[in-house]
N, C-alpha and C. Protein backbone atom coordinates (compact mmCIF):
# COMPACT_ATOMS: atom_id res chain seq x y z
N UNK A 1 83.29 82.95 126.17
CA UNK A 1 82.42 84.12 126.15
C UNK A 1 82.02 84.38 124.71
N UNK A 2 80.87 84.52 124.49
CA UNK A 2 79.90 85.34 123.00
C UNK A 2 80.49 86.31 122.73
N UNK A 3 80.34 86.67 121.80
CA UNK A 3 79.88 88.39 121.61
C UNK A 3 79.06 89.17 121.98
N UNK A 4 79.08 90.13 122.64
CA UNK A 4 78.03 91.24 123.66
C UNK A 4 76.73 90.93 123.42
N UNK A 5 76.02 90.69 124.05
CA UNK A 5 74.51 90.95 124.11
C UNK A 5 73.73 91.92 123.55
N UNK A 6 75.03 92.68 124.47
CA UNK A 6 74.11 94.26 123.43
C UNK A 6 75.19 95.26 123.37
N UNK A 7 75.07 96.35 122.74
CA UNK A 7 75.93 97.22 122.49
C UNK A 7 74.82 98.52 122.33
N UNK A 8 74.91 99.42 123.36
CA UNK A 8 74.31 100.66 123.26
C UNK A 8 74.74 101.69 123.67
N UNK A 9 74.13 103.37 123.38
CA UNK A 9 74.75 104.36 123.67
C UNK A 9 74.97 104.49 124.97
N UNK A 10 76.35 104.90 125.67
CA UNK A 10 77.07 105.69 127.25
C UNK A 10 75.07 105.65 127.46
N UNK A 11 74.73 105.94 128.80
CA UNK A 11 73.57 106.63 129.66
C UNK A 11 74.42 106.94 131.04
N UNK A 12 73.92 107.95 131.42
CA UNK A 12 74.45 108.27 133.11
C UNK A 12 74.64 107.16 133.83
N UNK A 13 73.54 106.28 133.54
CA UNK A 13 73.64 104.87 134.70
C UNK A 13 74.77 103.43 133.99
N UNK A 14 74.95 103.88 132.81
CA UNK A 14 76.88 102.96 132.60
C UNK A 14 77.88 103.10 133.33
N UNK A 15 78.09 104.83 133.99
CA UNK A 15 79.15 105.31 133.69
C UNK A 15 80.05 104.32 135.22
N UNK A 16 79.26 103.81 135.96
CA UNK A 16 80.09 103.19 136.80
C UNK A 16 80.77 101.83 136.41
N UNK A 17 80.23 101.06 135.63
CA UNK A 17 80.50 99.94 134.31
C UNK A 17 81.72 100.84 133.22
N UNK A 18 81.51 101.70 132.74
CA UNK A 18 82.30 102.62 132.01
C UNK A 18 83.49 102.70 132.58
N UNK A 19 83.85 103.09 133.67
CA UNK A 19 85.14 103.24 133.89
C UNK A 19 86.20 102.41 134.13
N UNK A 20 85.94 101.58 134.69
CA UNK A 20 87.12 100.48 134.60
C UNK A 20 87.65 99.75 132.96
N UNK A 21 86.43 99.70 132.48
CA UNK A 21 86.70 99.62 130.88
C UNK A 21 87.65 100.79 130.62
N UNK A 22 87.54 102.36 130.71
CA UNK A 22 88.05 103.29 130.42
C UNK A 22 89.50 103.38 130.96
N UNK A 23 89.89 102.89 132.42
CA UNK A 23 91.15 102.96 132.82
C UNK A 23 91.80 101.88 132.09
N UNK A 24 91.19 100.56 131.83
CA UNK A 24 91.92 99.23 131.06
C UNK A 24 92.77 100.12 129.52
N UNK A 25 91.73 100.76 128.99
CA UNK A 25 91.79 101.35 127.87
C UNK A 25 93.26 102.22 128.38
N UNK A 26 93.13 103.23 129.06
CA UNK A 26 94.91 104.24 129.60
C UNK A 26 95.65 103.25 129.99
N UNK A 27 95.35 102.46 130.69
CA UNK A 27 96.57 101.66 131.06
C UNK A 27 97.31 100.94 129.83
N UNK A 28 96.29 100.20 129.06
CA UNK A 28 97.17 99.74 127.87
C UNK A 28 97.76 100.83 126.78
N UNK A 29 97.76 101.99 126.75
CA UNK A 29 98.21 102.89 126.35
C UNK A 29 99.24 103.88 127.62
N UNK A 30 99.38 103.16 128.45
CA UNK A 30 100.49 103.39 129.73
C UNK A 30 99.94 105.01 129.93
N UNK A 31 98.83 105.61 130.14
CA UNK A 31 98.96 107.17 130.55
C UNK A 31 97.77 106.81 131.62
N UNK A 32 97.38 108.19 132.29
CA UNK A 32 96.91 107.50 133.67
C UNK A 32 96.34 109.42 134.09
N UNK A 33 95.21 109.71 133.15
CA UNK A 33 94.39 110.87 133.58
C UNK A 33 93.73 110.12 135.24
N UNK A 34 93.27 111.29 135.38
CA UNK A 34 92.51 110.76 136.30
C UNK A 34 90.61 110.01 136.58
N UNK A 35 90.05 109.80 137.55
CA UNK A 35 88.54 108.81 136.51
C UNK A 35 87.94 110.14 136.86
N UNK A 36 88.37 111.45 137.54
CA UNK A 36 87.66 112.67 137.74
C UNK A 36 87.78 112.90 136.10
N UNK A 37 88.33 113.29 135.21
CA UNK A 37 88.49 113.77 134.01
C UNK A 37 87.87 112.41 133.17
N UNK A 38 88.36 111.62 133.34
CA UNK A 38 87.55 110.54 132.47
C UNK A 38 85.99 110.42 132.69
N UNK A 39 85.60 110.55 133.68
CA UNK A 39 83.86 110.62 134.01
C UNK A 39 83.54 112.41 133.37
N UNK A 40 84.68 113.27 133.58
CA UNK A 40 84.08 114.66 132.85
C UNK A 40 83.94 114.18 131.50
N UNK A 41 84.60 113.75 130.59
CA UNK A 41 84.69 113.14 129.62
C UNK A 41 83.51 112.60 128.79
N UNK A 42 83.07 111.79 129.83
CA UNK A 42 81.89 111.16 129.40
C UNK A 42 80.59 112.09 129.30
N UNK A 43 80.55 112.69 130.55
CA UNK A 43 79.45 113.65 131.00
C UNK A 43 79.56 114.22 129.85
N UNK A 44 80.53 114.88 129.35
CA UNK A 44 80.24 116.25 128.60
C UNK A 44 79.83 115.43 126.93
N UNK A 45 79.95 114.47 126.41
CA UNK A 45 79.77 113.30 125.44
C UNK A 45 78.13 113.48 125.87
N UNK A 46 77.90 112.86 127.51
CA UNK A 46 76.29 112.76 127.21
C UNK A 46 75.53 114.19 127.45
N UNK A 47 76.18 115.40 127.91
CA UNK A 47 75.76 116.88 127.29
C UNK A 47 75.25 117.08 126.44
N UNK A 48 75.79 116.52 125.59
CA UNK A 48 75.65 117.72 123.77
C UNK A 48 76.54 116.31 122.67
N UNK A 49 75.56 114.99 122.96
CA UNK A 49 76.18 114.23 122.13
C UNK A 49 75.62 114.55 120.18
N UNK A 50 75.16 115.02 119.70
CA UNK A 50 74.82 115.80 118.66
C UNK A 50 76.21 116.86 117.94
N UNK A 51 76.94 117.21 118.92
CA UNK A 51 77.36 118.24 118.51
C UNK A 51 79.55 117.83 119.06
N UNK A 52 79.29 116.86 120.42
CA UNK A 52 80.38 116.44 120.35
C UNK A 52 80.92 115.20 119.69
N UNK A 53 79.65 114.27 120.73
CA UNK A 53 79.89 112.66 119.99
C UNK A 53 79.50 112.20 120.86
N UNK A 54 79.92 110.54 121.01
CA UNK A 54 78.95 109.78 121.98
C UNK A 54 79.73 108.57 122.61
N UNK A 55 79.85 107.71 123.41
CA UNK A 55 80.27 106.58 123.68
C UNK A 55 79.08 105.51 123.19
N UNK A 56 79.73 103.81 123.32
CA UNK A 56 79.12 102.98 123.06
C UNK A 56 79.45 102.08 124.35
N UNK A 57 78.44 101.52 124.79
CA UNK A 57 79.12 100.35 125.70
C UNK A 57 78.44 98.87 125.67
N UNK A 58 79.52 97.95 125.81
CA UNK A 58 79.47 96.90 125.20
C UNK A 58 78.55 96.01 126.90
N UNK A 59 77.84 94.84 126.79
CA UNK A 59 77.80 94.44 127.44
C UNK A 59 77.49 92.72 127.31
N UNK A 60 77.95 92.00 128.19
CA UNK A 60 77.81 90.74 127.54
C UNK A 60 76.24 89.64 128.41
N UNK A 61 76.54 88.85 128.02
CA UNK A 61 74.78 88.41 128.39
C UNK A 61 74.15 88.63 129.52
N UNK A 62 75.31 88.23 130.65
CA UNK A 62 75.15 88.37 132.28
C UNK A 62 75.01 90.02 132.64
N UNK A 63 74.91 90.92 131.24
CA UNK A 63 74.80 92.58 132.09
C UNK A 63 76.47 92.83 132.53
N UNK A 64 77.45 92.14 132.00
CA UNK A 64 78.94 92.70 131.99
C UNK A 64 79.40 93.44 131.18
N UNK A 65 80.48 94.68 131.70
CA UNK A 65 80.33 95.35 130.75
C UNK A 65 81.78 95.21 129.93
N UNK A 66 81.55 94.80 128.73
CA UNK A 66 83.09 94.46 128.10
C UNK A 66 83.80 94.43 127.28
N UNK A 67 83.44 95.80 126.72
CA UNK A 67 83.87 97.11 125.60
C UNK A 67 82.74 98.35 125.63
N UNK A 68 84.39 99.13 124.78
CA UNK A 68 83.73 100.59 124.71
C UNK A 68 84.30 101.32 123.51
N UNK A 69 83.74 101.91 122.93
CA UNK A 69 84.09 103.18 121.86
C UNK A 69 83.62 104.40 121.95
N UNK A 70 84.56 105.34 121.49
CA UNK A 70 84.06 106.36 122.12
C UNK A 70 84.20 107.21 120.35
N UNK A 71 83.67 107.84 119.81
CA UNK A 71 83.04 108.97 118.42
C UNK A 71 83.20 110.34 118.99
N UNK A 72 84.07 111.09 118.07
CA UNK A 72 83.34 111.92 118.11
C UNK A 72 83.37 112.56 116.91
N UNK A 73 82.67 113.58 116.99
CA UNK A 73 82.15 114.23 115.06
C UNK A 73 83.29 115.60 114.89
N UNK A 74 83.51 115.60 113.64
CA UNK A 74 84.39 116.85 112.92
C UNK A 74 84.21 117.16 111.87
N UNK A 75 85.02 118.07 111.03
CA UNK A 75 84.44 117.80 109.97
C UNK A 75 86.06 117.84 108.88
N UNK A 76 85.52 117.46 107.94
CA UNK A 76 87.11 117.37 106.94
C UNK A 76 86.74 117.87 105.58
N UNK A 77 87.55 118.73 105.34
CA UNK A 77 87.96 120.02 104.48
C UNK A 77 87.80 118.58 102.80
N UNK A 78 88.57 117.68 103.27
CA UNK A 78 89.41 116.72 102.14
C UNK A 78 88.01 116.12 101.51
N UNK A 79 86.98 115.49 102.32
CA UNK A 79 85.82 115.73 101.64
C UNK A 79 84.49 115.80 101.52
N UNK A 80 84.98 117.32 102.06
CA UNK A 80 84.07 118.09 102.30
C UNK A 80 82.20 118.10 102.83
N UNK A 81 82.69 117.14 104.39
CA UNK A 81 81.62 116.60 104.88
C UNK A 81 81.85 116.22 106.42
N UNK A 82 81.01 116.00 106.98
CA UNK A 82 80.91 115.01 108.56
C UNK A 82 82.29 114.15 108.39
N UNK A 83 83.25 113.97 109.43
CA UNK A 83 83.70 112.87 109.92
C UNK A 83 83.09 112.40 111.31
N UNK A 84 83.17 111.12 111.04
CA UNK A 84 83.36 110.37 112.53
C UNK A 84 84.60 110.03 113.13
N UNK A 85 85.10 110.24 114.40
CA UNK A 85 86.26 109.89 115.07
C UNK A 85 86.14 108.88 115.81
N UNK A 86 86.37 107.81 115.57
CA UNK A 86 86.52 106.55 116.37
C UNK A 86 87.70 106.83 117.62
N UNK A 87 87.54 107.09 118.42
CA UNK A 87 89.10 107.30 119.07
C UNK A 87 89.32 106.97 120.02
N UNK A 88 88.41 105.68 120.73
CA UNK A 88 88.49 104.89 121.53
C UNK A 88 87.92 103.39 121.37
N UNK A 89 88.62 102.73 121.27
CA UNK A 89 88.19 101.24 121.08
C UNK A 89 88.78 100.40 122.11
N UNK A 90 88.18 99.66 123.10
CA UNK A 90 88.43 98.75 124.26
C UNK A 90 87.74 97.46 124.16
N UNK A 91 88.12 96.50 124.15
CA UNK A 91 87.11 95.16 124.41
C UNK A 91 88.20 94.72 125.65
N UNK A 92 87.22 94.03 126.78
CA UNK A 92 87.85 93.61 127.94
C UNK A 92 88.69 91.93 127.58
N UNK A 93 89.52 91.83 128.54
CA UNK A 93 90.59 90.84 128.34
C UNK A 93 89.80 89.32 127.71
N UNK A 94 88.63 89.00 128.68
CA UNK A 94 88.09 88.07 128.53
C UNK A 94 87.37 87.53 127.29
N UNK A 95 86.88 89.44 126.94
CA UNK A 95 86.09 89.33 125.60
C UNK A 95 86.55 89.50 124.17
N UNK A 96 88.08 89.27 124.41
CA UNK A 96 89.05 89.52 123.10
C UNK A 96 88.50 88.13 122.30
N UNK A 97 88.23 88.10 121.02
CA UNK A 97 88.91 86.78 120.10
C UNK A 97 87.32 86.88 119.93
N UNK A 98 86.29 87.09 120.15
CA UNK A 98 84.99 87.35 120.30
C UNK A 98 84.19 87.66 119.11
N UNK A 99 84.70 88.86 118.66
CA UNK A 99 84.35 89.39 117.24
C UNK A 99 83.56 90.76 118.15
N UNK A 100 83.70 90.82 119.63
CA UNK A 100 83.52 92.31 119.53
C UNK A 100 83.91 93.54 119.23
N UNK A 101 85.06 93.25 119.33
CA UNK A 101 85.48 94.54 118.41
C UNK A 101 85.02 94.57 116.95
N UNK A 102 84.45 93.78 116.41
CA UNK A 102 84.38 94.00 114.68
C UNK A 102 82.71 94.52 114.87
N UNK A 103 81.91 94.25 115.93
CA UNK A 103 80.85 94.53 116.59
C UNK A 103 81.09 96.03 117.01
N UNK A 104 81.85 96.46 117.74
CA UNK A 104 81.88 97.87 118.23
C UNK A 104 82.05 98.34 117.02
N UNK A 105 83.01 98.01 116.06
CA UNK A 105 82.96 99.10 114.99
C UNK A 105 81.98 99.19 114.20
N UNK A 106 81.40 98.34 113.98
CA UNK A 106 80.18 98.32 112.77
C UNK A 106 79.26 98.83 113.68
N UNK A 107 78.81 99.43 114.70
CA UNK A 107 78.05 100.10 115.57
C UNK A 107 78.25 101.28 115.45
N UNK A 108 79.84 101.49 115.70
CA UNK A 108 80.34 103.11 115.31
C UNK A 108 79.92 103.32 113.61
N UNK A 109 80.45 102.67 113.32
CA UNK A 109 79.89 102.61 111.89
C UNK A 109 78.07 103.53 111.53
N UNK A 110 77.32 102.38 112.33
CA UNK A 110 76.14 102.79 111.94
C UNK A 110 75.59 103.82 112.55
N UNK A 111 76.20 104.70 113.98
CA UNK A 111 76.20 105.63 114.80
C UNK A 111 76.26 106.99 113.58
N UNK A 112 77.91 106.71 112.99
CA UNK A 112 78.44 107.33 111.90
C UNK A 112 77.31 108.20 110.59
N UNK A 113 76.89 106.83 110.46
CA UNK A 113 75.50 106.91 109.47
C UNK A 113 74.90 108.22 109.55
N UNK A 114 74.01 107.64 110.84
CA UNK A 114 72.80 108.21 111.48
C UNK A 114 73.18 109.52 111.65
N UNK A 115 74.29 109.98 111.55
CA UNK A 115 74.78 111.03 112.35
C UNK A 115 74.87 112.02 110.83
N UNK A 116 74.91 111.59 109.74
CA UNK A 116 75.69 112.01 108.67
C UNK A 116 76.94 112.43 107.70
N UNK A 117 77.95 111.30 109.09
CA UNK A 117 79.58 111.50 108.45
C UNK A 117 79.60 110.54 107.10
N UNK A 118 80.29 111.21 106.35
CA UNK A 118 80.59 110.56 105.14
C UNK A 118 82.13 109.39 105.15
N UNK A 119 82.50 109.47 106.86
CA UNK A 119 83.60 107.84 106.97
C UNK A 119 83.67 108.12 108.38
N UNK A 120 84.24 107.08 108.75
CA UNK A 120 84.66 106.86 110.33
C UNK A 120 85.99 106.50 110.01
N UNK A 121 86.73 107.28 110.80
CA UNK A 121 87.96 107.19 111.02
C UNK A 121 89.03 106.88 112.08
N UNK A 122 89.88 106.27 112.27
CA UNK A 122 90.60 105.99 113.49
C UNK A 122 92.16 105.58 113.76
N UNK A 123 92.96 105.72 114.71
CA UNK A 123 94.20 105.55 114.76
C UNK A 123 94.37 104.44 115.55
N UNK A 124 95.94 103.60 115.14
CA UNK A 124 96.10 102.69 116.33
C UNK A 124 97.66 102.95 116.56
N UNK A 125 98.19 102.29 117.29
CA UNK A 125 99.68 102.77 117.44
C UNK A 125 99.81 101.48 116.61
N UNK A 126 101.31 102.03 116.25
CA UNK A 126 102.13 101.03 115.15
C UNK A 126 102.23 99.34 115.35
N UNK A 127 102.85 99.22 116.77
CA UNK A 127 102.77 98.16 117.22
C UNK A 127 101.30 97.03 117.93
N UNK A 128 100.48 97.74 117.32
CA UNK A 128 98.84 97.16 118.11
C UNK A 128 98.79 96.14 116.71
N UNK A 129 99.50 95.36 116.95
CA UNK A 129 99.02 94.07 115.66
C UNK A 129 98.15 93.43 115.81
N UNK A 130 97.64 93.13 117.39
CA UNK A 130 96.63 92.53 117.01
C UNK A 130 95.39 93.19 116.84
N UNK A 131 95.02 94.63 117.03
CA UNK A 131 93.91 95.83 116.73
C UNK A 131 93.89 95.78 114.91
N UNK A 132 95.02 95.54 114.34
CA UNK A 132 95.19 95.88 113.27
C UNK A 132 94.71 94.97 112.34
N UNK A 133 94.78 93.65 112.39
CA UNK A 133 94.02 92.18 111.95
C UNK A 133 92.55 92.93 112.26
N UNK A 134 92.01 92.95 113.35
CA UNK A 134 90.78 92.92 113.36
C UNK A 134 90.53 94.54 112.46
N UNK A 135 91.13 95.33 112.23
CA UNK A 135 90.70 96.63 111.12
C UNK A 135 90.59 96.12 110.01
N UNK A 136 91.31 95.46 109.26
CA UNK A 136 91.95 94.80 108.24
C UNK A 136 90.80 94.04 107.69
N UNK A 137 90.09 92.73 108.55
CA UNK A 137 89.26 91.88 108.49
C UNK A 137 88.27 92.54 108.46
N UNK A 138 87.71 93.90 108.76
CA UNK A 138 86.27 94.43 108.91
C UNK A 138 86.56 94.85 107.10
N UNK A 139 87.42 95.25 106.83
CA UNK A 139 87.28 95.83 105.24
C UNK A 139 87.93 97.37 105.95
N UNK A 140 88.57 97.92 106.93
CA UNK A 140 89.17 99.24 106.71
C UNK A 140 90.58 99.30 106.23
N UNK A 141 90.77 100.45 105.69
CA UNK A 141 91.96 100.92 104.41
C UNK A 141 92.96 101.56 105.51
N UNK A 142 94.09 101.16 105.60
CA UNK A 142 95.03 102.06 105.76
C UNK A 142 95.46 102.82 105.24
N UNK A 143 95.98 103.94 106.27
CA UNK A 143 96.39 105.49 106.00
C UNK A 143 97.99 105.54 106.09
N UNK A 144 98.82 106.46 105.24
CA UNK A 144 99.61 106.72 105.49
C UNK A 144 99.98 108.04 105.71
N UNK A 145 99.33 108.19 106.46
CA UNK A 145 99.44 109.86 106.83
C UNK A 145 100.50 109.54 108.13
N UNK A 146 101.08 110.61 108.73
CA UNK A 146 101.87 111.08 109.86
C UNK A 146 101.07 111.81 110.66
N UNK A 147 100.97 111.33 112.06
CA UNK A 147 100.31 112.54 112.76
C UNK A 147 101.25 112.95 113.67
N UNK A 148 101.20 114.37 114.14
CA UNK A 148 102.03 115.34 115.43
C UNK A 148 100.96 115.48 116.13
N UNK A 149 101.46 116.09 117.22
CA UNK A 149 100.80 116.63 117.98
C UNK A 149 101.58 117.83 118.70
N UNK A 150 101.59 118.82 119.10
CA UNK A 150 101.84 119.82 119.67
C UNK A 150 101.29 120.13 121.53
N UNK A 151 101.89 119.67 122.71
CA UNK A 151 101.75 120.33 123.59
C UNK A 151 101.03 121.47 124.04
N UNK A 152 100.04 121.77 124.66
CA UNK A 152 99.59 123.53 124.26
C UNK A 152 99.37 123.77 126.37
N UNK A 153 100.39 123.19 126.77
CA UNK A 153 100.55 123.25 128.79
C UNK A 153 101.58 124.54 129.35
């Protein structure tokens, strides 16, 4: 398999292509919302993508769909401008080793741009070594920050 054909913004008519990408994505992170909340998810992304953020979806020559990223915008005090939140990155099993993922990001990347964040930013869990080669190889900097999170149920 290539690298995607194309890579363009979520539209209403992905979102059935979208989701199985999206459950691959929870499952390898073992949690398991439901695709009612994951399709709200999206919807509300293609609402008010200006103001929340946006998905990307990957597709490969045959019209398969086989990655996704999902942005969204914030802003950071530290300096003092737009962030971008990368906070979903998926390429499907087949389409690993590809260079789509270095493709989804430089998309988020240029999404980023357009948008006016001054960086795109993103997390992986500790053990995602092989997510972490492909960060590494695009030219992104690791962080040593700690993140929490707090419960609010």
């Amino acid at each position: 398999m290539s690298t995607a054909a194309e890579i363009k913004r979520v539209s209403e008519s992905d979102l059935d292509a979208l989701l199985p990408l999206m459950r691959g994505y929870c499952d390898f992170y073992e949690v398991a919302p439901s695709d009612e909340a994951l399709l709200a998810l999206s919807r509300a992304l293609l609402a008010d993508p200006e103001r929340e953020g946006l998905q990307l979806i990957a597709r490969a020559d045959d019209g398969e769909a086989v990655g996704f990223a999902t942005i969204y915008w914030t802003w950071q005090t530290l300096d003092a401008g737009r962030l971008a939140v990368m906070n979903d990155l998926f390429v499907s099993e087949p389409a690993r080793g590809t260079g789509l993922a270095d493709a989804l990001i430089l998309a988020c990347a240029d999404e980023a741009r357009r948008h006016g964040a001054l960086s795109l930013g993103w997390q992986t869990a500790k053990d995602n070594k092989r997510a972490q080669k492909v960060y590494e190889r695009i030219g992104a900097e690791r962080s040593e920050w700690l993140d929490y999170s707090l419960a609010l149920d």
